[in-house]
C-alpha atoms as a PDB file:
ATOM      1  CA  UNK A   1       4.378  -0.093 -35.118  1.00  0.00           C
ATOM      2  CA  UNK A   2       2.804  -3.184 -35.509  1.00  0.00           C
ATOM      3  CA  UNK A   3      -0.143  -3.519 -38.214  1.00  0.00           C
ATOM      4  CA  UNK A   4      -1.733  -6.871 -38.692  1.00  0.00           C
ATOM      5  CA  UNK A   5      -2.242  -8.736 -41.429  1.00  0.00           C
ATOM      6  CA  UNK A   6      -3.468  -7.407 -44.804  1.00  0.00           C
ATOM      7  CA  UNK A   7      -7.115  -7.547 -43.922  1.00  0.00           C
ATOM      8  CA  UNK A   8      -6.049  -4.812 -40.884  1.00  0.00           C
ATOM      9  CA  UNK A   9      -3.955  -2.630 -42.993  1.00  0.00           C
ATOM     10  CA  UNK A  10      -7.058  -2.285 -44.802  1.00  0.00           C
ATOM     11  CA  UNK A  11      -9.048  -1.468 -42.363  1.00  0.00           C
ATOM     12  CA  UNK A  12      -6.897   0.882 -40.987  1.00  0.00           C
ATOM     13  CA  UNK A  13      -6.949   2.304 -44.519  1.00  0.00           C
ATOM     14  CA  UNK A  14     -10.659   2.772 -44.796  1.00  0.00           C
ATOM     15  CA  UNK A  15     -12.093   3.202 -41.336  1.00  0.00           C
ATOM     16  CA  UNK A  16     -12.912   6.585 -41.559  1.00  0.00           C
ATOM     17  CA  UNK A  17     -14.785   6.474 -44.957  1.00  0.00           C
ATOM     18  CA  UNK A  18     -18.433   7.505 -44.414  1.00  0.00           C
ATOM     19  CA  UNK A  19     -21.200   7.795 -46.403  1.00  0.00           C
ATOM     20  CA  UNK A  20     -20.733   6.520 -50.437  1.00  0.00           C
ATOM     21  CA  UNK A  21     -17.336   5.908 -50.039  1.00  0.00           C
ATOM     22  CA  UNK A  22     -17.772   3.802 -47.005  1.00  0.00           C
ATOM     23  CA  UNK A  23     -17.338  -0.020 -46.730  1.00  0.00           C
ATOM     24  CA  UNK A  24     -17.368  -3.056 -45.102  1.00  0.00           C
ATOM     25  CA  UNK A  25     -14.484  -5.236 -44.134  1.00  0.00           C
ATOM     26  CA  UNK A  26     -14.673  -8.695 -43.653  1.00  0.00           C
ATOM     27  CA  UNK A  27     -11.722 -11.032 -43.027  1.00  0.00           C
ATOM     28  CA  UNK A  28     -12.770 -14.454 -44.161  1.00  0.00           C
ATOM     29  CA  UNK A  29      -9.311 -16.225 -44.182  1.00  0.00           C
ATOM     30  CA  UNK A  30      -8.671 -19.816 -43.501  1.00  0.00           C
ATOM     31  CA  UNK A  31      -5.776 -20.868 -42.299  1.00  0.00           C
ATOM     32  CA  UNK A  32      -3.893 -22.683 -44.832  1.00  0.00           C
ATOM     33  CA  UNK A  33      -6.077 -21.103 -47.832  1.00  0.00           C
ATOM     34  CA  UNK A  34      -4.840 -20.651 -50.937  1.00  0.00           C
ATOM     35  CA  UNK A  35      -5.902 -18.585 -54.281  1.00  0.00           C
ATOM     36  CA  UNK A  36      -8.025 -21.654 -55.150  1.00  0.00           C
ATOM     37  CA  UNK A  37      -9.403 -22.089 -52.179  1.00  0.00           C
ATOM     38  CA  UNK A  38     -10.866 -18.596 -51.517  1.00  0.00           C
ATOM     39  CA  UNK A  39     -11.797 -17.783 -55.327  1.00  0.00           C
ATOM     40  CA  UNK A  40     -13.869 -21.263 -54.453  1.00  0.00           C
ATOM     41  CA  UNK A  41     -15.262 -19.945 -51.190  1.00  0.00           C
ATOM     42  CA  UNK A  42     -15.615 -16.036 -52.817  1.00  0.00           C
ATOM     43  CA  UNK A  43     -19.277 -16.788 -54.675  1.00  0.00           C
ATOM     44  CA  UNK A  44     -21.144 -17.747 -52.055  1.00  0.00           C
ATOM     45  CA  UNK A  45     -19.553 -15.422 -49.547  1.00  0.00           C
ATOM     46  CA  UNK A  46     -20.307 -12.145 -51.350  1.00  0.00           C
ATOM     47  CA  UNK A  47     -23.854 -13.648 -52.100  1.00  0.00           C
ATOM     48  CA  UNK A  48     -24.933 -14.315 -48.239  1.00  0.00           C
ATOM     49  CA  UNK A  49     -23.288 -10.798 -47.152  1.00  0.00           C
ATOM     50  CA  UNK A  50     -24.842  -8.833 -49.994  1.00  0.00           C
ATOM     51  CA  UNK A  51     -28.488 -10.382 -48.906  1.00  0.00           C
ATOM     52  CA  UNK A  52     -27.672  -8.756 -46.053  1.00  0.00           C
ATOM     53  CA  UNK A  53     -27.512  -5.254 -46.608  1.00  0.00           C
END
């Protein structure tokens, strides 16, 4: 059976968390990315989604 990428596996992983163990998933790839490029894009990412909640 077919997964996904990584960010599904995860997902799959920890759907059915509820309550203090439960989290959000966010896949925020870019085509192409690379280590550099996503620590880069990581800061400001985490800061707009945790103004959210």
């Amino acid at each position: 059976m077919e997964k996904g990428g990584w960010v599904n596996r995860l997902w799959f992983d920890v759907a059915k968390r509820e309550g203090d163990d439960y989290v959000e998933i966010y896949n925020c790839s870019v085509s192409g990315g690379t280590t550099d490029t996503i620590l880069e894009r990581f800061e400001n990412g985490l800061t707009t989604r945790s103004s959210t909640t």
